[in-house]
Protein backbone atom coordinates (compact mmCIF):
# COMPACT_ATOMS: atom_id res chain seq x y z
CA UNK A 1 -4.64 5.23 -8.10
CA UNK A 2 -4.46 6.94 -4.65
CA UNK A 3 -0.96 7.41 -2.79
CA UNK A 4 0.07 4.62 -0.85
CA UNK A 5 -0.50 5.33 3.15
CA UNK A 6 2.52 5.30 5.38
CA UNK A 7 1.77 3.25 8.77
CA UNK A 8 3.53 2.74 11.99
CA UNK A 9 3.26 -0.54 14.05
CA UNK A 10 3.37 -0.08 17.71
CA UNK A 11 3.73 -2.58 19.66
CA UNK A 12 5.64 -6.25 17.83
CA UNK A 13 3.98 -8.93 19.46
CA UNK A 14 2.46 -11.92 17.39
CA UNK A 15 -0.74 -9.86 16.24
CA UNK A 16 1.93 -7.51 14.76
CA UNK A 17 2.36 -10.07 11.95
CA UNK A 18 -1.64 -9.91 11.33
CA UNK A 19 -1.01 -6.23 10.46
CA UNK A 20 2.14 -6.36 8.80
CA UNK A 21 0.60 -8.96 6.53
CA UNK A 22 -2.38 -6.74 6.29
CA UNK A 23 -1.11 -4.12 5.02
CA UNK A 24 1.20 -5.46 2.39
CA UNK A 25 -1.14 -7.56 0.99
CA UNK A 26 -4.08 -4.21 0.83
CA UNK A 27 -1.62 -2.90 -2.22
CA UNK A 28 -1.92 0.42 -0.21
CA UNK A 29 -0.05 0.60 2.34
CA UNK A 30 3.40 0.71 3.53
CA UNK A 31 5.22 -0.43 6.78
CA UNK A 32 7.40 2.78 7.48
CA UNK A 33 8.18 2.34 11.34
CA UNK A 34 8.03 -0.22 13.83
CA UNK A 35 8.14 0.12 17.98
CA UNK A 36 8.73 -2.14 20.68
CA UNK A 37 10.25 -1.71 24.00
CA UNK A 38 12.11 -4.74 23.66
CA UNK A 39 15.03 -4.54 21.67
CA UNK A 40 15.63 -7.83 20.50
CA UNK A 41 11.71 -8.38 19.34
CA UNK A 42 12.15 -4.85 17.08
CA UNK A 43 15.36 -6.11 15.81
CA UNK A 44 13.85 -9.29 14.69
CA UNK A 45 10.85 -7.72 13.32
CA UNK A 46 12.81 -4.84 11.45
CA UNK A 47 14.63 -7.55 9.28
CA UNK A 48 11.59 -9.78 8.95
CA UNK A 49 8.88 -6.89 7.94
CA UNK A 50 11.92 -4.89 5.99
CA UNK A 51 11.48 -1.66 8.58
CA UNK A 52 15.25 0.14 8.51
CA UNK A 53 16.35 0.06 11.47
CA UNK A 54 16.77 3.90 11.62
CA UNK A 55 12.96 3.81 11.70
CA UNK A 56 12.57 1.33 14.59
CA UNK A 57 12.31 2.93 18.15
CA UNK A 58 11.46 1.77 21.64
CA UNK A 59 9.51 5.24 22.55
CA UNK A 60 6.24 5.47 20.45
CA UNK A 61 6.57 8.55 20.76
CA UNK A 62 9.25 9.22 18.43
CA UNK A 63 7.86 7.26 15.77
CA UNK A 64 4.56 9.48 15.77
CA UNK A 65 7.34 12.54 15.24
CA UNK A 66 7.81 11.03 11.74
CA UNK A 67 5.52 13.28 9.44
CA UNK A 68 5.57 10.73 6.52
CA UNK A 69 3.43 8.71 9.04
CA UNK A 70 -0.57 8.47 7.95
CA UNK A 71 -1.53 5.99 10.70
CA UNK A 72 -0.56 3.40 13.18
CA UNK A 73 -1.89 0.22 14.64
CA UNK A 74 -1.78 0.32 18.23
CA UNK A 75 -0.83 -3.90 19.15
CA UNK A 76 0.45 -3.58 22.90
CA UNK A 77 -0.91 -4.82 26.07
CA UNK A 78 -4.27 -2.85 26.54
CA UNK A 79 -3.34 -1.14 29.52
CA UNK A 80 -1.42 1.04 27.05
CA UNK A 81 -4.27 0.98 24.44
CA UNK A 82 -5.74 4.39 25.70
CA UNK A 83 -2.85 6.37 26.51
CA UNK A 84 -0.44 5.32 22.70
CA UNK A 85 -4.28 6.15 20.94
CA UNK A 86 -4.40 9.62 22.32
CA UNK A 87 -0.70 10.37 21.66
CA UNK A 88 -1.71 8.99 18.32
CA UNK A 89 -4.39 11.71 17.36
CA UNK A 90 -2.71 14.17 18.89
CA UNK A 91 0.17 13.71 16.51
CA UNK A 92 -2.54 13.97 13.53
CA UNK A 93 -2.55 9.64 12.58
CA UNK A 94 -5.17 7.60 11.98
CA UNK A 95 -5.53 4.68 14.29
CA UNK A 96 -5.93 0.88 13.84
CA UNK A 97 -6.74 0.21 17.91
CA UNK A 98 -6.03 -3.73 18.85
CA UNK A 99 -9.25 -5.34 20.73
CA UNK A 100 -10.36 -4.42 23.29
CA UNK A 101 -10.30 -1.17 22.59
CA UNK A 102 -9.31 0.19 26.51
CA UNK A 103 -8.96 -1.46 29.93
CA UNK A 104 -12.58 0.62 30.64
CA UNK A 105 -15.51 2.42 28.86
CA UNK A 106 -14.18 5.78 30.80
CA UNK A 107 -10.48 5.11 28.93
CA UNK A 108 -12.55 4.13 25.61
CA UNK A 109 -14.71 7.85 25.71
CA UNK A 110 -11.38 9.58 26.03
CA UNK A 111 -10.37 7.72 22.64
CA UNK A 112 -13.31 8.39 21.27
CA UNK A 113 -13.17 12.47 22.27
CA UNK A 114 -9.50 12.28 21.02
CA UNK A 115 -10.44 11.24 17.40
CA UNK A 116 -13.91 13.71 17.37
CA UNK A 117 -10.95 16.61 18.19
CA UNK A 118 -8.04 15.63 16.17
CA UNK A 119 -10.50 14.61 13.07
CA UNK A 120 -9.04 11.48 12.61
CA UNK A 121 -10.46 7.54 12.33
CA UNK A 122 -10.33 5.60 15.32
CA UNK A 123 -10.83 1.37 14.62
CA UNK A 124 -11.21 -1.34 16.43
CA UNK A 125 -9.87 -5.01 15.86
CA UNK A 126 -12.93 -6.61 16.07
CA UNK A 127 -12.29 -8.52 12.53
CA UNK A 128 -15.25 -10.95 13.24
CA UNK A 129 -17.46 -8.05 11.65
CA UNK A 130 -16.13 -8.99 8.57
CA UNK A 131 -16.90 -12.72 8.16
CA UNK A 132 -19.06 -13.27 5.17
CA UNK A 133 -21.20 -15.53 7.33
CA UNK A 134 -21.73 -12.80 9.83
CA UNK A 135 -22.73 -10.37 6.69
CA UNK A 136 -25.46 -12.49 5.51
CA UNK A 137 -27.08 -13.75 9.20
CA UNK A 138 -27.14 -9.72 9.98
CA UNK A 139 -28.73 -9.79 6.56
CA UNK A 140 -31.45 -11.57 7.81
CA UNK A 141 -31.89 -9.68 10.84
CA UNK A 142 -32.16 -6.31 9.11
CA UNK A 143 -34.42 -7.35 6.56
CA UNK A 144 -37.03 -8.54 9.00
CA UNK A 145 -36.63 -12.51 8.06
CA UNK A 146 -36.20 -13.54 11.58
CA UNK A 147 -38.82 -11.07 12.99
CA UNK A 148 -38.64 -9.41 15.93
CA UNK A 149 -34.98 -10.52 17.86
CA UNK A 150 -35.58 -10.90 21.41
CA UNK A 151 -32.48 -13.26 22.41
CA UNK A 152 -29.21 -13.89 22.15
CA UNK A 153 -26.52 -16.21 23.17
CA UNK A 154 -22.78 -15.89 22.58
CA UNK A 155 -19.91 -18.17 23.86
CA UNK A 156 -16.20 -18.14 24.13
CA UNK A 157 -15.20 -20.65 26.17
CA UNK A 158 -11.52 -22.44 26.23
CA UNK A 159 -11.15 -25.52 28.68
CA UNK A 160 -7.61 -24.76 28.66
CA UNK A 161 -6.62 -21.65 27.01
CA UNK A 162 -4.35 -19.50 28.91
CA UNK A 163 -1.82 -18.04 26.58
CA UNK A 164 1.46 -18.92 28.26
CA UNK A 165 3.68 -15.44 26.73
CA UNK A 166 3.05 -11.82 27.46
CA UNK A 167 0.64 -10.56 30.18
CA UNK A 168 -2.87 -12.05 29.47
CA UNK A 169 -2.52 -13.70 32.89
CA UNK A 170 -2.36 -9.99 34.61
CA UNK A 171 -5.25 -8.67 35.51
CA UNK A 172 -3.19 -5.12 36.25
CA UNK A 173 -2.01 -5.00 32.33
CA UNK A 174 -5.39 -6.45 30.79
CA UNK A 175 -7.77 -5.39 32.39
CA UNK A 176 -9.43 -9.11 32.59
CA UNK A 177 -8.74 -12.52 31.52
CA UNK A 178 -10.88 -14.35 28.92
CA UNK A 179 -13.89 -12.41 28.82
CA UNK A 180 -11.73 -9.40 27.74
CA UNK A 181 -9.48 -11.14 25.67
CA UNK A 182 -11.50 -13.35 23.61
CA UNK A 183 -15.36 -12.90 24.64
CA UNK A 184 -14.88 -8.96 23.03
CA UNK A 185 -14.89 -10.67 19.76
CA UNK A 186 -18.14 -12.86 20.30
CA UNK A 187 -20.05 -9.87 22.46
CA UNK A 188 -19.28 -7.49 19.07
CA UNK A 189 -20.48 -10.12 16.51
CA UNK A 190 -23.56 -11.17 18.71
CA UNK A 191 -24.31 -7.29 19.40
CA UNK A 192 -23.53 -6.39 15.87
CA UNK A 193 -25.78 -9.35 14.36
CA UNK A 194 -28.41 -8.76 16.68
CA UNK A 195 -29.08 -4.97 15.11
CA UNK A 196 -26.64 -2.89 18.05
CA UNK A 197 -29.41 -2.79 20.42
CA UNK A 198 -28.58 -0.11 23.24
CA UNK A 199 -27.82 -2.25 26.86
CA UNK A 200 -28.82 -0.86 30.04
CA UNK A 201 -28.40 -3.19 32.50
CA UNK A 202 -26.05 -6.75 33.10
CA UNK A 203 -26.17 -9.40 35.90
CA UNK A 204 -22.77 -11.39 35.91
CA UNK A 205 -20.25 -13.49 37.46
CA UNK A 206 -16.68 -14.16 37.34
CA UNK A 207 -15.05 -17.49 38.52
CA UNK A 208 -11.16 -18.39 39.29
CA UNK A 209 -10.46 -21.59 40.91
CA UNK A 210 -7.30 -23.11 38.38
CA UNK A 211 -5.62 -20.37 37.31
CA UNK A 212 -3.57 -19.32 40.42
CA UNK A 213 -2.80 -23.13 41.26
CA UNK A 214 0.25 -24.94 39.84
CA UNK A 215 0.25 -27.92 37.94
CA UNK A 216 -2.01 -27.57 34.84
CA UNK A 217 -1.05 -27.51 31.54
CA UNK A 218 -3.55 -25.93 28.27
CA UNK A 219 -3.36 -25.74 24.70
CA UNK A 220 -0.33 -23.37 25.12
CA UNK A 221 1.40 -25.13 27.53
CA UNK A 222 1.93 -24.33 30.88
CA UNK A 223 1.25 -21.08 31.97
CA UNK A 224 2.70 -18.84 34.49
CA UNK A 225 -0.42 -19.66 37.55
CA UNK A 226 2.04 -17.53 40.24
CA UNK A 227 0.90 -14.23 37.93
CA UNK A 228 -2.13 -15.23 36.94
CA UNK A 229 -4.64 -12.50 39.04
CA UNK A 230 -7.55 -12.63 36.02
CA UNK A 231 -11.17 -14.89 35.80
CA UNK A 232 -10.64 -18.07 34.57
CA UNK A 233 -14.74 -18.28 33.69
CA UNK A 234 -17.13 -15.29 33.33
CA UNK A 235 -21.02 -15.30 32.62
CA UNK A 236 -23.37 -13.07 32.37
CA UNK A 237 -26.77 -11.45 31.28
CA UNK A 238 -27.54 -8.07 29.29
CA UNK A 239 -30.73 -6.65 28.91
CA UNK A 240 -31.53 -4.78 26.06
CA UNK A 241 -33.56 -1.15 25.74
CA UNK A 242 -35.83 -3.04 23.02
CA UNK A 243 -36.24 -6.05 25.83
CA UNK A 244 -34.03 -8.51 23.95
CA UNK A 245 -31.66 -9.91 26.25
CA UNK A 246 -28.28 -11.80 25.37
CA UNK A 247 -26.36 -14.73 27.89
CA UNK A 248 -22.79 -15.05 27.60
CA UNK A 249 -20.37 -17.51 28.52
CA UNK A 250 -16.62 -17.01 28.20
CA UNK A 251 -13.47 -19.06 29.84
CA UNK A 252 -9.83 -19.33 29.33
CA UNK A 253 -10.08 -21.98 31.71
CA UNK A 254 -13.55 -24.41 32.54
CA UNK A 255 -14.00 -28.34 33.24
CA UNK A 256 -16.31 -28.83 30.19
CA UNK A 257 -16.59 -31.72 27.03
CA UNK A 258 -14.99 -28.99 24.55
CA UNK A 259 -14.06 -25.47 23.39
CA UNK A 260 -17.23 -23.60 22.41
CA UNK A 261 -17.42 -20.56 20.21
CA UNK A 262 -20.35 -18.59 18.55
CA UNK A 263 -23.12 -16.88 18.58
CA UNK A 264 -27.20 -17.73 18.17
CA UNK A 265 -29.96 -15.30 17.17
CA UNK A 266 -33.14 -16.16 18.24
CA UNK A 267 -36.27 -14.33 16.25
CA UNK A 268 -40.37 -14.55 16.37
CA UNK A 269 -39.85 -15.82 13.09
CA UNK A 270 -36.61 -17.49 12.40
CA UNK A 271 -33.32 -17.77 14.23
CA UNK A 272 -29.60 -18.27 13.20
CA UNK A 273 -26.46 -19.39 14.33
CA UNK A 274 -22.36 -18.32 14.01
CA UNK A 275 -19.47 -21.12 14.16
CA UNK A 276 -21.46 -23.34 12.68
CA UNK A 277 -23.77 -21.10 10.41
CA UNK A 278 -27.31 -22.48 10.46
CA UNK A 279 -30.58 -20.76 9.96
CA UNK A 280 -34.16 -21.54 10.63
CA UNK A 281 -37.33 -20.17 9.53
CA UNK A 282 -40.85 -20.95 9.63
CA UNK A 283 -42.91 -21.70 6.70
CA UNK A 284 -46.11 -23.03 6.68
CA UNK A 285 -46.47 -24.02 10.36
CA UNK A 286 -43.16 -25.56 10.64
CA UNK A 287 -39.68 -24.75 11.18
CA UNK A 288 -37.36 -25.47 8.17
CA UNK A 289 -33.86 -25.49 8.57
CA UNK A 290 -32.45 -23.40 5.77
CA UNK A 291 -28.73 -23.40 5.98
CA UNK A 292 -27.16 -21.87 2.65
CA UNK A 293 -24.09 -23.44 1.52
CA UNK A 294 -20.81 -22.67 -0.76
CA UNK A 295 -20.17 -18.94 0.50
CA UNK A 296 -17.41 -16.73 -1.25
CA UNK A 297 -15.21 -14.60 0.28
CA UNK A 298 -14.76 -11.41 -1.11
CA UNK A 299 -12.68 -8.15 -1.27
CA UNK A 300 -13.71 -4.80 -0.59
CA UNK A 301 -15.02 -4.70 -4.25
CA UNK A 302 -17.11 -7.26 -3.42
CA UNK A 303 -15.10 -10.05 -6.35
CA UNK A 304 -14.44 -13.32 -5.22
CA UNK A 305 -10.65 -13.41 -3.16
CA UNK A 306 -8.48 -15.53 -1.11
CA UNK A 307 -8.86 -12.96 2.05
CA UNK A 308 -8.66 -13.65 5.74
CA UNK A 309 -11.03 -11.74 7.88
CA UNK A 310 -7.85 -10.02 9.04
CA UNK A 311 -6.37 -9.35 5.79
CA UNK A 312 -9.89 -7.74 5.46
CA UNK A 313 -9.69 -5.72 8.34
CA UNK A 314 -6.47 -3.95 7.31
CA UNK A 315 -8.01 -3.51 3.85
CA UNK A 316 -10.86 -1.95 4.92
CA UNK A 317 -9.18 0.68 7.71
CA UNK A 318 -6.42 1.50 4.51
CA UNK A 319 -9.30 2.34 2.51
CA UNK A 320 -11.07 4.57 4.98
CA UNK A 321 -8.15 6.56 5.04
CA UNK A 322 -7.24 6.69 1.74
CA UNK A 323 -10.60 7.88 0.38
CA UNK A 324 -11.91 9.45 3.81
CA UNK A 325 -14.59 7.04 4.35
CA UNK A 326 -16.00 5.97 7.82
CA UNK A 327 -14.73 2.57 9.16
CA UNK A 328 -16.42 -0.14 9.26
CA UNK A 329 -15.70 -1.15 13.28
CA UNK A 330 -16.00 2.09 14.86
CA UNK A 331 -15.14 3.15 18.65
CA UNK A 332 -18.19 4.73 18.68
CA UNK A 333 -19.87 1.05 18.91
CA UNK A 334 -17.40 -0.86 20.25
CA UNK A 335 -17.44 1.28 23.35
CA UNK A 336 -20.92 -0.60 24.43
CA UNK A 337 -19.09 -4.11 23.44
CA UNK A 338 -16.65 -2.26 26.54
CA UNK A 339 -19.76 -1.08 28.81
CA UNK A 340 -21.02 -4.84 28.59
CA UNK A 341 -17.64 -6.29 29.53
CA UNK A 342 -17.37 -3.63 32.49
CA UNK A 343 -20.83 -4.21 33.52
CA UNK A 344 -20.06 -8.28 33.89
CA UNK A 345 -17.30 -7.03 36.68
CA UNK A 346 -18.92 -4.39 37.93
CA UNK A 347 -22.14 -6.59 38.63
CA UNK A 348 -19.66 -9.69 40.06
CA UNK A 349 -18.47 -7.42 42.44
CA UNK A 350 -21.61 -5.94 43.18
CA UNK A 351 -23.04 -9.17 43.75
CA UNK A 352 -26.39 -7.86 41.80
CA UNK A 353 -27.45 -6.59 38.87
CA UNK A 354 -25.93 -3.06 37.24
CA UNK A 355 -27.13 -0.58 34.85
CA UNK A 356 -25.37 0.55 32.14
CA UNK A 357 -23.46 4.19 32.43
């Protein structure tokens, strides 16, 4: 059996947990250092994820001193994303990148450059990769079932979903408001489904008309609206170098009947849909619905397991470095999930639509 990795966590928030779990739970890995610039949060997580508090610091930096280190997951607000990631490499770890991967696809290149250099694996928390549904609807895609894809449609829309802690409000320390924070994960699983066709241009719009007013109150209570600079609804349009196009709609805040969230595939043959999984297909003049039921989740040996996509996600980024395989969510594709995103706020400023750069 291979070594056990040693991994640093930087950054304690509430996605710190994910990884913590993540990692014990893999069988090959090892907590070794924590770092948070808040003293009571790394206090409380050095007792809760058993980190001695001689390795807990408040400057990443000193933890990536620590040779015993193999990797870190990078969990802080993503206007630090870019700069912790190339301190990361440069110290020789591995890194496990939180979504998105950088506050813009400029930041993101430099990450990716800073792995190529340093010869080390650079992921991205896009965990939705690794839903079994996703697997077998991409399935479809890549074996032709669905024929030729031509559109797409994702949505990640919230009718009151402003988290009410940390920053997600600040446009300044995200970067962008729902679209950024939870539209990366549909825009990746829709782009990943649909076959990672290349984008070169996007037509979009950004909304905020509730955010920055007082008295509203959201699934997370009330949040803080005197901060709160980012969209609260964000649509858009990409078009496709193949000429498949994909809409997207994404909202931490919108007057509508519901949350919505998923993705839909639509073929010359067939289409498919994510949160619900359904699936159509044509046979013999008509369109059948064809939904498969009863899926298993399984490990990374592919036998049946009680595994969250997270739990996956560690798994998976452990093993890569253990045996020196490539990841599975690499920043060399996520950076176009980024391009999209920057070309929905490029092209609402604009007023018109932008080309991909």
């Amino acid at each position: 059996m291979s070594k056990k990795i040693k991994v640093g966590i930087i950054g304690n928030g509430g996605i710190s947990g994910v990884h913590n779990s993540g990692y014990v739970k893999s069988g090959q890995a090892e907590v070794w250092a924590l770092c948070d610039i808040k003293p009571d949060v790394l206090a409380a997580k050095s007792k809760v994820y058993n980190v001695p508090a001689e390795r807990c610091f408040a400057d990443h930096r000193a933890l990536l001193k620590l040779k015993e280190i193999d990797a870190v997951s990078v969990c802080t607000p993503n206007k630090t994303h870019m700069s912790i990631t190339l301190n990361a490499l440069k110290a020789g770890k591995h890194v496990l990148c939180e979504k998105p991967m950088a506050m813009t696809p400029g930041e993101a290149q430099k990450m990716i450059d800073a792995a190529k250099a340093a010869k080390r694996k650079l992921q991205i928390g896009l965990m939705h990769r690794y839903r079994t549904d996703a697997g077998y609807v991409k399935g479809l895609v890549d074996s032709g079932a669905l024929g030729k894809i031509y559109f797409a449609r994702c949505q990640a829309i919230r009718r009151r979903g402003v988290p009410s802690w940390g920053v997600f409000g600040r446009l300044e320390e995200q970067g962008g408001g729902g679209l950024i924070d939870i539209g990366v994960h549909q825009i990746d699983l829709c782009w990943y489904v649909m076959g990672k066709p290349i984008p070169v241009a996007v037509s979009g719009q950004v909304y905020r008309t509730i955010g920055n007013t007082p008295g509203h109150f959201g699934m997370f209570g009330e949040w803080d609206w005197k901060t709160y600079t980012v969209e609260d609804f964000a649509c858009g349009l990409v078009r496709f170098a193949n000429g498949a196009t994909m809409s997207i709609e994404c909202s931490f805040i919108a007057n509508l009947d519901q949350d919505r969230e998923g993705c839909h595939i639509v073929g010359d043959k067939g289409g498919a849909s994510l949160s619900p999984l359904s699936v159509q297909l044509e046979t013999n003049g008509h369109l059948m619905d064809c939904t498969p039921r009863d899926f298993v989740t399984v490990d990374l040996h592919g036998k049946p397991a009680d595994i969250s996509i997270h739990e996956l996600e560690l798994a998976s980024f452990v093993d890569a470095v253990q045996h020196d395989k490539p990841v599975f969510v690499p920043a060399t594709e996520t950076i176009w999930t980024q391009k999209i995103i920057d070309g929905i706020f490029r092209s609402a400023a604009a007023g018109k639509e932008v080309q991909i750069r």
